[in-house]
N, C-alpha and C. Protein backbone atom coordinates (compact mmCIF):
# COMPACT_ATOMS: atom_id res chain seq x y z
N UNK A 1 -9.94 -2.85 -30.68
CA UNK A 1 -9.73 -4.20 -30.19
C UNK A 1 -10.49 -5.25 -31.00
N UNK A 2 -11.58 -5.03 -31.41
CA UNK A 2 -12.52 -5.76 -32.50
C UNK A 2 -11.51 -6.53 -33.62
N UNK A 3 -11.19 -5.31 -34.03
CA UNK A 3 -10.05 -5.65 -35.32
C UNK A 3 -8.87 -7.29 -34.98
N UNK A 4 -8.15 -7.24 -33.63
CA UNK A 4 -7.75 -7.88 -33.28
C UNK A 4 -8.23 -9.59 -32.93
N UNK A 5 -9.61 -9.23 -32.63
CA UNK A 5 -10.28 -10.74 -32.65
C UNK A 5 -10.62 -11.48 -33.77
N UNK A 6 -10.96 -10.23 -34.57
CA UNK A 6 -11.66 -11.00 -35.93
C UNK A 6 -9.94 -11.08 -36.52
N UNK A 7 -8.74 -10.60 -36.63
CA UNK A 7 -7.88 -11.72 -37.03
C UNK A 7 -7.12 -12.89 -36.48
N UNK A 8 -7.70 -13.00 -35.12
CA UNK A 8 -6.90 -14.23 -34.62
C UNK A 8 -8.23 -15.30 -34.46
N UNK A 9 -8.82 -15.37 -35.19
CA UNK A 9 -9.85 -16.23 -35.48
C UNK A 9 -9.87 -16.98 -36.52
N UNK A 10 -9.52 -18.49 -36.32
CA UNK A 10 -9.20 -19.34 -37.17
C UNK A 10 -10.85 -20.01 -38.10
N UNK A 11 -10.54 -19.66 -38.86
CA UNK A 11 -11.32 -20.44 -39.93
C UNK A 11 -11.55 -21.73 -40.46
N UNK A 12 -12.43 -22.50 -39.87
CA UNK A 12 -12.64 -24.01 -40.30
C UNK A 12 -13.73 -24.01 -41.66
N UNK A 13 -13.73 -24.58 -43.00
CA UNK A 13 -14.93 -24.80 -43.40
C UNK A 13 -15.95 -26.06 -42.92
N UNK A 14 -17.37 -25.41 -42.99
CA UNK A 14 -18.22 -26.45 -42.57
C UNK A 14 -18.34 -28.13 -43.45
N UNK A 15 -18.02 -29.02 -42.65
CA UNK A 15 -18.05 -30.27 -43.36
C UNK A 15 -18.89 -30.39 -44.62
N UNK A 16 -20.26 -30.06 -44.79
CA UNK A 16 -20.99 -29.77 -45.92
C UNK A 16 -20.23 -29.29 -46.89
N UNK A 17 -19.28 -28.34 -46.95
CA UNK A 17 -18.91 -27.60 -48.08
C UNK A 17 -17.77 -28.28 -48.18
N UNK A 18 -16.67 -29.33 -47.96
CA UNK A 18 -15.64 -30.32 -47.96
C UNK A 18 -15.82 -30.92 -49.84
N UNK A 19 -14.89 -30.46 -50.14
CA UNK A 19 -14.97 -30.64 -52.48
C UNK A 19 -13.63 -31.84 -52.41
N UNK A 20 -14.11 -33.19 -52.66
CA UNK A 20 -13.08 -33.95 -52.93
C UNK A 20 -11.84 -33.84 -53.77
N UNK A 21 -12.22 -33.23 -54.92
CA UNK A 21 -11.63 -32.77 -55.78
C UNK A 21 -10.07 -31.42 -55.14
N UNK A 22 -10.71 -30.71 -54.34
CA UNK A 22 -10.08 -29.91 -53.56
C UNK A 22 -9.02 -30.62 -52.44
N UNK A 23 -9.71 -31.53 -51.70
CA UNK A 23 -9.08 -32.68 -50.52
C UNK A 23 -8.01 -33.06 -51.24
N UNK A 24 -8.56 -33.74 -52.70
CA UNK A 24 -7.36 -34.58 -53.33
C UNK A 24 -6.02 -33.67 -53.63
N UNK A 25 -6.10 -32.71 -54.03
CA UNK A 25 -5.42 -32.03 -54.99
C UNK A 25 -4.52 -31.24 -53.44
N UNK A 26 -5.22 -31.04 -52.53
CA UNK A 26 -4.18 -30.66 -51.24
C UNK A 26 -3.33 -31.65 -50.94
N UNK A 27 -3.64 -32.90 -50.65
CA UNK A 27 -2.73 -34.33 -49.88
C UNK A 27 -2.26 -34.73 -51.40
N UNK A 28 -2.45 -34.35 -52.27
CA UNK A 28 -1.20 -35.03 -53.46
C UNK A 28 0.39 -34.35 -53.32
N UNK A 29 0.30 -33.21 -52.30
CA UNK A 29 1.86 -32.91 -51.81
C UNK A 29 1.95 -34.13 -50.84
N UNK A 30 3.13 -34.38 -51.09
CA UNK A 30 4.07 -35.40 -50.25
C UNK A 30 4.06 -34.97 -48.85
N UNK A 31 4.41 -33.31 -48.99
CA UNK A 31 4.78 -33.03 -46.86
C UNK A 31 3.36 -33.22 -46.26
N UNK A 32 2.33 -32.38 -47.31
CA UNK A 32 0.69 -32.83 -46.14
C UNK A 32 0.62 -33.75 -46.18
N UNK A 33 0.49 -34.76 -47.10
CA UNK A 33 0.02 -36.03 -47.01
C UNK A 33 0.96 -36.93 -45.43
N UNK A 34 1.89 -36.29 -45.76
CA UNK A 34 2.88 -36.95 -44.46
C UNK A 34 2.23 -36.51 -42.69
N UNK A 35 2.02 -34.98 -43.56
CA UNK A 35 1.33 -34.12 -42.10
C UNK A 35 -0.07 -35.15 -41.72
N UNK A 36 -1.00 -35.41 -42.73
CA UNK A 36 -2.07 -36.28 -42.00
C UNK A 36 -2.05 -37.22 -41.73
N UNK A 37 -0.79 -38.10 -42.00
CA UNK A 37 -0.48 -39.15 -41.81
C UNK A 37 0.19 -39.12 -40.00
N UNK A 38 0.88 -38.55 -39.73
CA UNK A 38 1.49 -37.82 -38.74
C UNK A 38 0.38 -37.56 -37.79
N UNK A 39 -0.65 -36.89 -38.27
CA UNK A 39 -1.81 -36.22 -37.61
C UNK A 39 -2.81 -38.01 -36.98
N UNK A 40 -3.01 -38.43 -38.09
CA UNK A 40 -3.56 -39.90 -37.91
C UNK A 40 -2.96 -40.60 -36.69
N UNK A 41 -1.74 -40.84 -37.05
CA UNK A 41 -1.24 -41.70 -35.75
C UNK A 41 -0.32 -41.35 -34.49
N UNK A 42 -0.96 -39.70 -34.18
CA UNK A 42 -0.45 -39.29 -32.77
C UNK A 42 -1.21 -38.57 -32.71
N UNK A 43 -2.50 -38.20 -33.34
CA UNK A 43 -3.70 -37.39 -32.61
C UNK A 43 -2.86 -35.22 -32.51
N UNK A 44 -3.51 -34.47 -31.97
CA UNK A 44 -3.20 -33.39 -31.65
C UNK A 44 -1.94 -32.94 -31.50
N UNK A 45 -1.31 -32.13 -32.20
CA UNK A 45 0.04 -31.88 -31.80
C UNK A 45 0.13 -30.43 -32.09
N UNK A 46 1.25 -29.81 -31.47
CA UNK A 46 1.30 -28.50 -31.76
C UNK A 46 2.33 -27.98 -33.83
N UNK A 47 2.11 -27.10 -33.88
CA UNK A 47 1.81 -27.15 -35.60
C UNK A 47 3.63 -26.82 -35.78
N UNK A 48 4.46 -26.76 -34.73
CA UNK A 48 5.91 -26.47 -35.05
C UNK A 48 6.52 -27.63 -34.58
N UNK A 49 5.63 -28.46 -34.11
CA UNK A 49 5.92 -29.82 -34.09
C UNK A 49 5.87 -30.59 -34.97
N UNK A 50 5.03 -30.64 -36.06
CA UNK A 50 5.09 -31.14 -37.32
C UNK A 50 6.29 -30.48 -38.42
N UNK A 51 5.99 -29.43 -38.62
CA UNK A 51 7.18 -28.79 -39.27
C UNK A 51 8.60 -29.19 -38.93
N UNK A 52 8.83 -29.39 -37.49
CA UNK A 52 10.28 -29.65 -37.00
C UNK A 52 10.55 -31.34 -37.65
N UNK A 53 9.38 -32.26 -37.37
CA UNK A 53 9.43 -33.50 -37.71
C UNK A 53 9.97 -33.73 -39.42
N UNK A 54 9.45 -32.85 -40.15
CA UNK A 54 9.41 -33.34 -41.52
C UNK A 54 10.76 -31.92 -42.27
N UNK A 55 11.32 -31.37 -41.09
CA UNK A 55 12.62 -31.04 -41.39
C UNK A 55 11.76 -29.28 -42.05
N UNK A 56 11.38 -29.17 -42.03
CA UNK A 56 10.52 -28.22 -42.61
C UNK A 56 10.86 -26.68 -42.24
N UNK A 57 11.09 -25.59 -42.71
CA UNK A 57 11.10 -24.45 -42.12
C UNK A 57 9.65 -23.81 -41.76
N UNK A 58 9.58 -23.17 -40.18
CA UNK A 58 8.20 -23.23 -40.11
C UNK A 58 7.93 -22.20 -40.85
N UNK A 59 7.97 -21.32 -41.56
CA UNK A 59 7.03 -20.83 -42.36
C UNK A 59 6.40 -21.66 -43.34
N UNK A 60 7.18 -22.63 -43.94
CA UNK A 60 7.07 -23.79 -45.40
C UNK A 60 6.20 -24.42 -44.70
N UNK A 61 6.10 -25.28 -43.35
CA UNK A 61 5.22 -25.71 -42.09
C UNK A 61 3.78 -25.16 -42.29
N UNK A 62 4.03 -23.77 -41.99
CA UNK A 62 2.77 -22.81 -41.73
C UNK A 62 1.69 -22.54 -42.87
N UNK A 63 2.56 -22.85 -43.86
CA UNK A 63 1.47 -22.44 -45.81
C UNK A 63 0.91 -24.03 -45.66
N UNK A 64 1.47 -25.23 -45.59
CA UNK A 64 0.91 -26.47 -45.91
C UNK A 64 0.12 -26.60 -44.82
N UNK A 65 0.04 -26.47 -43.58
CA UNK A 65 -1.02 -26.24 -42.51
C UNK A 65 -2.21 -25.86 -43.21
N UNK A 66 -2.06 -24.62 -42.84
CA UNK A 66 -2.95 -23.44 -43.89
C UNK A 66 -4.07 -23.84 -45.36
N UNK A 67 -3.25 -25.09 -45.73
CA UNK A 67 -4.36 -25.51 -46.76
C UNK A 67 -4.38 -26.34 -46.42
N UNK A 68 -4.68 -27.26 -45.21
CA UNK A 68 -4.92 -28.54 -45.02
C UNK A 68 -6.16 -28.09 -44.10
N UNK A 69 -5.72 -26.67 -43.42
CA UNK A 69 -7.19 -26.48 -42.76
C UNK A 69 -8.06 -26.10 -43.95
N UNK A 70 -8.06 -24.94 -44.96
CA UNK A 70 -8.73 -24.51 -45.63
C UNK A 70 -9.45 -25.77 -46.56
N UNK A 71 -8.55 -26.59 -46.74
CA UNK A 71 -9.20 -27.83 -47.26
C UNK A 71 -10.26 -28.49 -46.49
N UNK A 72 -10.10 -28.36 -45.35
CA UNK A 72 -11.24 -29.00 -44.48
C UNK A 72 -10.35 -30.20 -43.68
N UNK A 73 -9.18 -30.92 -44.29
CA UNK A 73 -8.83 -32.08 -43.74
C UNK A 73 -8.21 -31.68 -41.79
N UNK A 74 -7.77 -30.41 -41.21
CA UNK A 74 -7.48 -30.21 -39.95
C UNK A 74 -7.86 -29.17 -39.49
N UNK A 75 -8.06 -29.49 -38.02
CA UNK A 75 -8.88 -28.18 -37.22
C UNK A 75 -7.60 -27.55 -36.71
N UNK A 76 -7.48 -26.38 -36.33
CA UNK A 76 -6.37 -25.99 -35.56
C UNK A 76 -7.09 -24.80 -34.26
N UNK A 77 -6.44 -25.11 -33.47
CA UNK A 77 -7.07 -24.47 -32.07
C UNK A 77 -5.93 -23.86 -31.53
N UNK A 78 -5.65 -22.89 -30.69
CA UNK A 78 -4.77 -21.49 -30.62
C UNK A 78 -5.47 -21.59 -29.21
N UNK A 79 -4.18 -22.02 -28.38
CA UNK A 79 -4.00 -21.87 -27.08
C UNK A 79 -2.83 -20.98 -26.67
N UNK A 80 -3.20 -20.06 -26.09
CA UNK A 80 -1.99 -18.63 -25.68
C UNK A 80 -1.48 -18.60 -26.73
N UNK A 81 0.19 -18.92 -27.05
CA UNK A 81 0.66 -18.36 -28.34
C UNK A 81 1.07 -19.73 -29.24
N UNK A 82 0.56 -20.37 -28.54
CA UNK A 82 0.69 -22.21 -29.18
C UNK A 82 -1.01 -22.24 -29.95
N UNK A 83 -0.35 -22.87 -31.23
CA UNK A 83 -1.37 -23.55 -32.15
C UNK A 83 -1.52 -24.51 -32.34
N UNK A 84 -2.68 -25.91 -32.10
CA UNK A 84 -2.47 -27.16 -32.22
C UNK A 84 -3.49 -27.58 -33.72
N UNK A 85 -2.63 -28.71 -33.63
CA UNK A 85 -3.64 -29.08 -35.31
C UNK A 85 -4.08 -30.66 -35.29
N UNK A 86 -5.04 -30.78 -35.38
CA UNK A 86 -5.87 -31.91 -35.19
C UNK A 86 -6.25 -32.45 -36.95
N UNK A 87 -6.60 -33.61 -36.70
CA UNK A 87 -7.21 -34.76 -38.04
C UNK A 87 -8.31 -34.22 -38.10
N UNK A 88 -9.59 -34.02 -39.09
CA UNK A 88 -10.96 -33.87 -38.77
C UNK A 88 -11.49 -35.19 -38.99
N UNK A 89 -10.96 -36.27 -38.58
CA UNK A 89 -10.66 -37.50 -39.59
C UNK A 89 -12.63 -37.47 -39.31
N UNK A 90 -13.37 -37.70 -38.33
CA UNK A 90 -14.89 -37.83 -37.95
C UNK A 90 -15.41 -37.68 -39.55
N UNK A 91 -15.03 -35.65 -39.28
CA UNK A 91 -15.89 -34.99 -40.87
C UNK A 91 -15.37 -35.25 -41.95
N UNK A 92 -14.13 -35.79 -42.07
CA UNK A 92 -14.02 -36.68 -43.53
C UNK A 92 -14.64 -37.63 -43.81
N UNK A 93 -14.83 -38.71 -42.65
CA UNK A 93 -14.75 -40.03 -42.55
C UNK A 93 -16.43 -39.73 -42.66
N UNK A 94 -17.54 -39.18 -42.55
CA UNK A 94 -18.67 -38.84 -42.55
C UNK A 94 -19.38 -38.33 -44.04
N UNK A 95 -18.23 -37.12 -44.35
CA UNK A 95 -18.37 -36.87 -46.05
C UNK A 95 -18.15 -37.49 -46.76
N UNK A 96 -17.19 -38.05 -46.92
CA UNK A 96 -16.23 -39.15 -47.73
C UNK A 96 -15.85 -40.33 -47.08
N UNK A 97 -16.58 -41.26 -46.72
CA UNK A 97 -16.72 -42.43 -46.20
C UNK A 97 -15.58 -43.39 -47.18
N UNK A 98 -14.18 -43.75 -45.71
CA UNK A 98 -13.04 -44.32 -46.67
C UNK A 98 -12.07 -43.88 -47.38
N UNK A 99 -12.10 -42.36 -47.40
CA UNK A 99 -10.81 -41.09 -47.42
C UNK A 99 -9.80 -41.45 -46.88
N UNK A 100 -10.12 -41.42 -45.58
CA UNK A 100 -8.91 -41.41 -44.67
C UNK A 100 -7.96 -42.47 -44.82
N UNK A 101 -9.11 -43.68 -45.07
CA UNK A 101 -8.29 -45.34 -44.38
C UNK A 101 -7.34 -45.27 -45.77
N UNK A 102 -7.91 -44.66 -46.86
CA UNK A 102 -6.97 -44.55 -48.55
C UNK A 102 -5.93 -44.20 -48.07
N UNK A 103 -6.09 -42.78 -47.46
CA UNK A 103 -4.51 -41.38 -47.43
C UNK A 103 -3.77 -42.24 -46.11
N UNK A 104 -3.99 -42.81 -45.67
CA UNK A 104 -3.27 -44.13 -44.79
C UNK A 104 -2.63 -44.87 -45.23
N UNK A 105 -3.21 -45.62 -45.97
CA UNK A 105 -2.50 -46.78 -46.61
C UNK A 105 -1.12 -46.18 -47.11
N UNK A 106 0.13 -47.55 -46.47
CA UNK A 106 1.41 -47.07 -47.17
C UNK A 106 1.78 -46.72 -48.87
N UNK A 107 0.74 -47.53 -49.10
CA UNK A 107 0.96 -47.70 -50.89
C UNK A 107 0.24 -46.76 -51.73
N UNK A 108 -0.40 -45.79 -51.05
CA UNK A 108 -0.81 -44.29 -51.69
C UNK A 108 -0.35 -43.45 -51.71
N UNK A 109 1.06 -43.65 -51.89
CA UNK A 109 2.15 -42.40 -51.72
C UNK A 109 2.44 -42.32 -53.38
């Protein structure tokens, strides 16, 4: 049963270890950048909810997730068999003071 917890245990990195260089080079895709944009101005949503929005097949959904958490930019939390995905906008906005309000702006696309 061990085996089973340690893989449904989602992995956040700690804000400290957040590499701009890394941030950038994730949100220079068009669909994440859309996903945090998405994430920005409706807060928490479940992660096949984004995928459905941006026409996405959820597996294609599930890889750009996947490095938006590993990037540090979203938390995702796993309620029963639903996964929700949140902004970390705080621990950006704390590391990189002015990230966010950039990957916002319409004209940084």
């Amino acid at each position: 049963m061990a085996n089973t917890a340690n893989r449904d245990t989602i992995r956040h990195p700690a804000p400290e270890t957040f590499d701009l260089a890394h941030v950038l080079r994730t949100v220079g895709d068009p669909h994440r950048l859309r996903m945090v944009r998405l994430l920005a101005a409706s807060g928490e949503r479940p992660c096949t909810g984004l995928s459905d929005e941006l026409g996405l097949p959820k597996s294609t959904g599930s890889y750009h997730l996947k490095l938006l958490r590993e990037a540090g930019l979203t938390y995702t939390r796993q309620e029963g068999t639903v996964r929700y995905v949140s902004l970390r906008r705080d621990e950006l906005e704390s590391r990189f003071p002015g990230l966010v309000d950039v990957l916002l702006r319409p004209d940084a696309d």
